[in-house]
Protein backbone atom coordinates (compact mmCIF):
# COMPACT_ATOMS: atom_id res chain seq x y z
CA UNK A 1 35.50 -17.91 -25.68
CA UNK A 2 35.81 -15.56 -22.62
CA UNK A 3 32.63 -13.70 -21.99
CA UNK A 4 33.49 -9.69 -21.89
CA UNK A 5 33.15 -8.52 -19.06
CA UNK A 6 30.44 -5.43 -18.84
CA UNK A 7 31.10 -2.41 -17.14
CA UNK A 8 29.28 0.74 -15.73
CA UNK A 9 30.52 4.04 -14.51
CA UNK A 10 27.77 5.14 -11.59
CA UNK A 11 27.53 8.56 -10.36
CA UNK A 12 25.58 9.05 -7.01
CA UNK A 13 25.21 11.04 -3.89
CA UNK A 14 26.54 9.74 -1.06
CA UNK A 15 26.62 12.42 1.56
CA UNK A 16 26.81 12.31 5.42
CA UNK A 17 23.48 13.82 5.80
CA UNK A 18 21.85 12.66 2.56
CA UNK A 19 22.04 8.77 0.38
CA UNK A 20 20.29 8.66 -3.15
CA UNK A 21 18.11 5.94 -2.89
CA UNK A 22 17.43 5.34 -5.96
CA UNK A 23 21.36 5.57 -6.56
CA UNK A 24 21.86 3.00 -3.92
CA UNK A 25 19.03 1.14 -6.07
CA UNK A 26 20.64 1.60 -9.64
CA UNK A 27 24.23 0.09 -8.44
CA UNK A 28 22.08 -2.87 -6.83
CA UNK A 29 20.53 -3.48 -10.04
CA UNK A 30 23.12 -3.29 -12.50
CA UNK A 31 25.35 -5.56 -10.11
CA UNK A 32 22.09 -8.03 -10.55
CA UNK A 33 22.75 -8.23 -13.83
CA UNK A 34 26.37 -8.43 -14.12
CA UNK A 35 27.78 -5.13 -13.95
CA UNK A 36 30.89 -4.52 -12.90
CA UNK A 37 30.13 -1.23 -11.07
CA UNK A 38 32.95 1.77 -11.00
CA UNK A 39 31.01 3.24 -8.46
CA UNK A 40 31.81 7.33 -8.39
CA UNK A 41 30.29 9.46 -5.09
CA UNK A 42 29.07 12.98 -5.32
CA UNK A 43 29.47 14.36 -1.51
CA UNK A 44 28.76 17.46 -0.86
CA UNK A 45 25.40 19.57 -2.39
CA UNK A 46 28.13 21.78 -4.66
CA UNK A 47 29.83 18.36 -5.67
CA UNK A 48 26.32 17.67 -6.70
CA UNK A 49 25.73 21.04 -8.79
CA UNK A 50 28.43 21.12 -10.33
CA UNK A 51 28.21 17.73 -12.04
CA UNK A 52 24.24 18.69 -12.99
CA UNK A 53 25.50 21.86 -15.18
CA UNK A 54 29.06 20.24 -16.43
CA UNK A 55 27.10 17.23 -17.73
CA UNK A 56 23.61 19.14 -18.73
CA UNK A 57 21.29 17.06 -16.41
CA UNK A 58 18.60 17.67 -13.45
CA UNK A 59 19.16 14.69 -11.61
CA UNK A 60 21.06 12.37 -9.78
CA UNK A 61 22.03 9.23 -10.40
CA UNK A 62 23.59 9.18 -13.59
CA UNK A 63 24.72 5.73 -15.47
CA UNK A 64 27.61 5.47 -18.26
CA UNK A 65 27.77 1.59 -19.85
CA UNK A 66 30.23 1.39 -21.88
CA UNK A 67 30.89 5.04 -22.65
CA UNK A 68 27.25 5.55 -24.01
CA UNK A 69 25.32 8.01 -21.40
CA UNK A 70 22.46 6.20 -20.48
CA UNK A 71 20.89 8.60 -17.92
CA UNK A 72 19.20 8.51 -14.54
CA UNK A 73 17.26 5.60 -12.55
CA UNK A 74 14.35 5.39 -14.83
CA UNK A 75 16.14 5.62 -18.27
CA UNK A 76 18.86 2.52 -16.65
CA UNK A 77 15.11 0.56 -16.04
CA UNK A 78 14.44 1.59 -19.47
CA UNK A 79 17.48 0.74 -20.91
CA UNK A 80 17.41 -3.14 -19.19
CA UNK A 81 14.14 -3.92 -20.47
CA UNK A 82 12.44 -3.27 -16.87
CA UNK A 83 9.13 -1.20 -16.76
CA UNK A 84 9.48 1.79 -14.57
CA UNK A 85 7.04 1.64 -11.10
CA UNK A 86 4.48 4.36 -11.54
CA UNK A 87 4.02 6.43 -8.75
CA UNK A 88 0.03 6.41 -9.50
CA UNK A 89 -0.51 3.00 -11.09
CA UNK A 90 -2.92 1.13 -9.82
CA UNK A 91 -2.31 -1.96 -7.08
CA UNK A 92 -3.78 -4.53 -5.23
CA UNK A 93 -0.69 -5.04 -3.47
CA UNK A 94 -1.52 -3.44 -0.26
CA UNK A 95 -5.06 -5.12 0.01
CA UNK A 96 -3.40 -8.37 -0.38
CA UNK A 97 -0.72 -7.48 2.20
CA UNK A 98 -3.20 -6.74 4.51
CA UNK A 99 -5.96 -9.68 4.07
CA UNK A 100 -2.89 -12.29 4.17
CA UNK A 101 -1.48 -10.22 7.50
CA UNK A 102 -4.47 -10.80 9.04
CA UNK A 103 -4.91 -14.47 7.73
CA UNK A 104 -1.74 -15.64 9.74
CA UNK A 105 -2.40 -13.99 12.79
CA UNK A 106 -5.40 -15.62 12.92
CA UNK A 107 -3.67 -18.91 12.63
CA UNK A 108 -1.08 -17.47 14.90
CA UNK A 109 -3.87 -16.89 17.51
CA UNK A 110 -5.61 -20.37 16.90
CA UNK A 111 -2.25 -22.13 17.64
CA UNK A 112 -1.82 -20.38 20.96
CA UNK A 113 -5.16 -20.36 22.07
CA UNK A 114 -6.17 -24.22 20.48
CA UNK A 115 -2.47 -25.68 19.72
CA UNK A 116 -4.14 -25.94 16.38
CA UNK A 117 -3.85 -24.54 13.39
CA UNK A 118 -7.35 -24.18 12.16
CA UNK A 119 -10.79 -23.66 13.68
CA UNK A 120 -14.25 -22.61 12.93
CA UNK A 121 -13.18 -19.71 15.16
CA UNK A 122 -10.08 -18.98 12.66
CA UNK A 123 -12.32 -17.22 10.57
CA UNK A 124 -13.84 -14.54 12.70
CA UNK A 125 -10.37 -13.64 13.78
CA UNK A 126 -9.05 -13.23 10.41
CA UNK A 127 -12.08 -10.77 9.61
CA UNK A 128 -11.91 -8.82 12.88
CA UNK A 129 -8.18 -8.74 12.25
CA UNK A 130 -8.63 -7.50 8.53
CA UNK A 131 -10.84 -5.02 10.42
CA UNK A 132 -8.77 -3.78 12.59
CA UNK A 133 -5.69 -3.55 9.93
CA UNK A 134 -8.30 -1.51 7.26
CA UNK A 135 -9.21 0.84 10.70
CA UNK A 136 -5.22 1.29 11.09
CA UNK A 137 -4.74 2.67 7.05
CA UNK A 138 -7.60 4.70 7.48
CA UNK A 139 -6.32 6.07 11.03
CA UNK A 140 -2.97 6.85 9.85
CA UNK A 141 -4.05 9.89 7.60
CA UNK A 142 -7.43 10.57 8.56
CA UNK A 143 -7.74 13.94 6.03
CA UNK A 144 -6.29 12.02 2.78
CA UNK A 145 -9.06 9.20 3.64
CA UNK A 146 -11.97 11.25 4.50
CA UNK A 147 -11.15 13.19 1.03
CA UNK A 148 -11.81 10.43 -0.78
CA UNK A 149 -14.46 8.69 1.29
CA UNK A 150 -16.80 11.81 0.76
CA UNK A 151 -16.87 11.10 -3.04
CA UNK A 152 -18.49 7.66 -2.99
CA UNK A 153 -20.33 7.41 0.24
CA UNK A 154 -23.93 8.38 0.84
CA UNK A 155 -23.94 9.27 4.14
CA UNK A 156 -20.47 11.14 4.43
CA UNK A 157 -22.07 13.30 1.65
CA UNK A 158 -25.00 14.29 3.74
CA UNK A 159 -23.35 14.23 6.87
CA UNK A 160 -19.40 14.96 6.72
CA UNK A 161 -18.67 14.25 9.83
CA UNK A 162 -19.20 10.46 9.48
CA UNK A 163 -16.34 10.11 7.35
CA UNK A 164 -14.07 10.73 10.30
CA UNK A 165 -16.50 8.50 12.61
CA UNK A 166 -15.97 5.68 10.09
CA UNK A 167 -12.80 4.49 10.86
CA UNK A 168 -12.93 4.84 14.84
CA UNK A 169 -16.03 2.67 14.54
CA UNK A 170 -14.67 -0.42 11.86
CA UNK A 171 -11.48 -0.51 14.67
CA UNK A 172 -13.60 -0.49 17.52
CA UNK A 173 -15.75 -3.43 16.61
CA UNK A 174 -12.93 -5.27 15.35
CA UNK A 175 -11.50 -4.64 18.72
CA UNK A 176 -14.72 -5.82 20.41
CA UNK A 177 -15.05 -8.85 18.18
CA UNK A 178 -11.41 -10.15 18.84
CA UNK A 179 -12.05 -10.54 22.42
CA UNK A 180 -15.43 -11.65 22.24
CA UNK A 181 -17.20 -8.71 24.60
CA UNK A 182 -20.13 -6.18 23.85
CA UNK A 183 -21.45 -7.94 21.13
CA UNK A 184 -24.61 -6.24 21.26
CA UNK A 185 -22.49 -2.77 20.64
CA UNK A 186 -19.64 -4.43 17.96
CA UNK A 187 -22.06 -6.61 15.68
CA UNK A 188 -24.60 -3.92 15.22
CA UNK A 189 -22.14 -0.92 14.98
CA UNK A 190 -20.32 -3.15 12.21
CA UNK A 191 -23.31 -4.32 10.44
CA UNK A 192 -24.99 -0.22 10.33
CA UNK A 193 -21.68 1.28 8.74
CA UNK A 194 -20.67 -2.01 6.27
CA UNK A 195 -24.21 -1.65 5.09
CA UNK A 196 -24.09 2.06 4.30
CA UNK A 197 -20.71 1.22 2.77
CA UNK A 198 -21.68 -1.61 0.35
CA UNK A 199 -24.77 0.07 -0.96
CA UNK A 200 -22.62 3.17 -1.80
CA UNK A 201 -19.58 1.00 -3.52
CA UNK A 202 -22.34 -0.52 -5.54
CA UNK A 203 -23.96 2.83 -6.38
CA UNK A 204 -20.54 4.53 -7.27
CA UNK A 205 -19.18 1.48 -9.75
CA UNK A 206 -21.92 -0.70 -10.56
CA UNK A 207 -24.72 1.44 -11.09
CA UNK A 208 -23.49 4.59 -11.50
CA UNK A 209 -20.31 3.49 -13.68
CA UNK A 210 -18.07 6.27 -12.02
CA UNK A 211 -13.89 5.58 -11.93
CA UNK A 212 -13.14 6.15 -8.51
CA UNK A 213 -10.00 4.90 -5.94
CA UNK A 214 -10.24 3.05 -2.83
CA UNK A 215 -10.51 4.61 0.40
CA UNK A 216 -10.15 1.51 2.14
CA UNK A 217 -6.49 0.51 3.02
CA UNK A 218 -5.62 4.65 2.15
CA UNK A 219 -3.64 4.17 -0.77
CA UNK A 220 -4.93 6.43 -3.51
CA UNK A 221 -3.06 3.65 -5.84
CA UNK A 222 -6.27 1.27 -5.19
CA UNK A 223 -9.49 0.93 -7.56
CA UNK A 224 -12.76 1.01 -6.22
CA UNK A 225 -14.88 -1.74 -6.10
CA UNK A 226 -14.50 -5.15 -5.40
CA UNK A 227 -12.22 -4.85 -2.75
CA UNK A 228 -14.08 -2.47 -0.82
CA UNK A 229 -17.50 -3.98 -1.40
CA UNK A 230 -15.60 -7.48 0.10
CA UNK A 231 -14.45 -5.54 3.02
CA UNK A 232 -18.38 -4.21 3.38
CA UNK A 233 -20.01 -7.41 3.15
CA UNK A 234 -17.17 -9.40 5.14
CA UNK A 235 -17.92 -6.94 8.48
CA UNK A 236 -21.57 -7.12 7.55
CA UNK A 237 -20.88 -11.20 7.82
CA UNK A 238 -18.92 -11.36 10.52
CA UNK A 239 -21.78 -8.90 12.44
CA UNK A 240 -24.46 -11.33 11.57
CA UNK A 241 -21.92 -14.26 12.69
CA UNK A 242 -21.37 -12.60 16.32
CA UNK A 243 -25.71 -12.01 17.28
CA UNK A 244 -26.33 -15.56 16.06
């Protein structure tokens, strides 16, 4: 028996200055699952309003399967079985972007330095390199950071100021540790400011029991806790490494 084929009618903005994404996204994802896609473009802005108040909706994209109005991006996800991506749910997914970043460039570096691809050595580059990378996120949008380092940290509630020293010192003596220099500047620098920041994760979630996101890679999507007390006690390891 011949399977019948399934069809959707796809309305989306498509404009020289301006592409839906998540229009571009919907006709990707019911071609995925077998769609043949009558794919209908909405080009200029007035195009655009005057298909919102003919058809009594806000948005744009709008998908029709088989003449039932199934609605925008989110209601298609719904209607497919697929749980919508919440803006604010929470993720590791950065933190593990960045720790396995970091991991291969350290074997990357081994290879070229050793033309091997594993050394005692490997691991002190893959923690400066995680330092670095966690300096970067913080660097990018120093304000949002500092807003929500100030809630946990001891010091940065005593002494503001420290929140926006933080990050220029966890880059610096990752920096410093990569190429192997000022030791006696990096190692203790790194130790001081891990140490401040471990005793104040531990404070926030373990003792205190407070619900709090991560500062660390500055995604507000990512919990507080273990990941930043393993970022606290990896530069406080990798300090202790470097003077001995």
């Amino acid at each position: 028996m011949k399977e019948v084929e399934k069809k959707a009618v796809l309305h989306r903005m498509v404009m020289p200055d301006h592409m839906c994404p998540h229009g571009l996204k919907a006709k990707d994802l019911l071609e995925k699952k077998g769609f043949r896609v009558e794919d209908r473009h909405i080009k200029t802005r007035n195009e655009a309003d005057a298909f919102r108040r003919e058809h009594g909706v806000k948005t744009t994209p709008q998908v029709i399967i088989d003449g039932d109005w199934i609605g925008g991006f989110d209601d298609l996800n719904a209607y497919l079985g697929r749980a919508p991506r919440s803006e604010n749910a929470t993720t590791y997914a950065p933190v593990i972007a960045l720790f396995s970043i970091a991991a291969l460039l350290s074997v990357v570096m081994t290879w070229l330095v050793h033309d091997t691809l594993f050394r005692g050595q490997t691991v002190g580059w893959a923690i400066a390199t995680a330092m670095v990378l966690l300096g970067l996120q913080k660097l990018q949008d120093l304000e949002t950071f500092t807003n929500m380092f100030v809630t946990y940290d001891l010091l940065a509630q005593r002494w503001v100021r420290y929140s926006y020293i933080y990050p220029f010192v966890e880059t610096g003596a990752g920096l410093l540790m990569l190429m192997g220099v000022l030791t006696w500047v990096a190692a203790p620098a790194a130790f001081s400011v891990a140490g401040i920041g471990a005793l104040s994760v531990a404070k926030a979630v373990y003792i205190d029991k407070r619900e709090l996101k991560c500062a660390c890679v500055g995604d507000s999507r990512v919990p507080l806790g273990f990941v930043s007390l393993t970022e606290n006690l990896m530069m406080m390891g990798m300090a202790v490494w470097m003077i001995v």
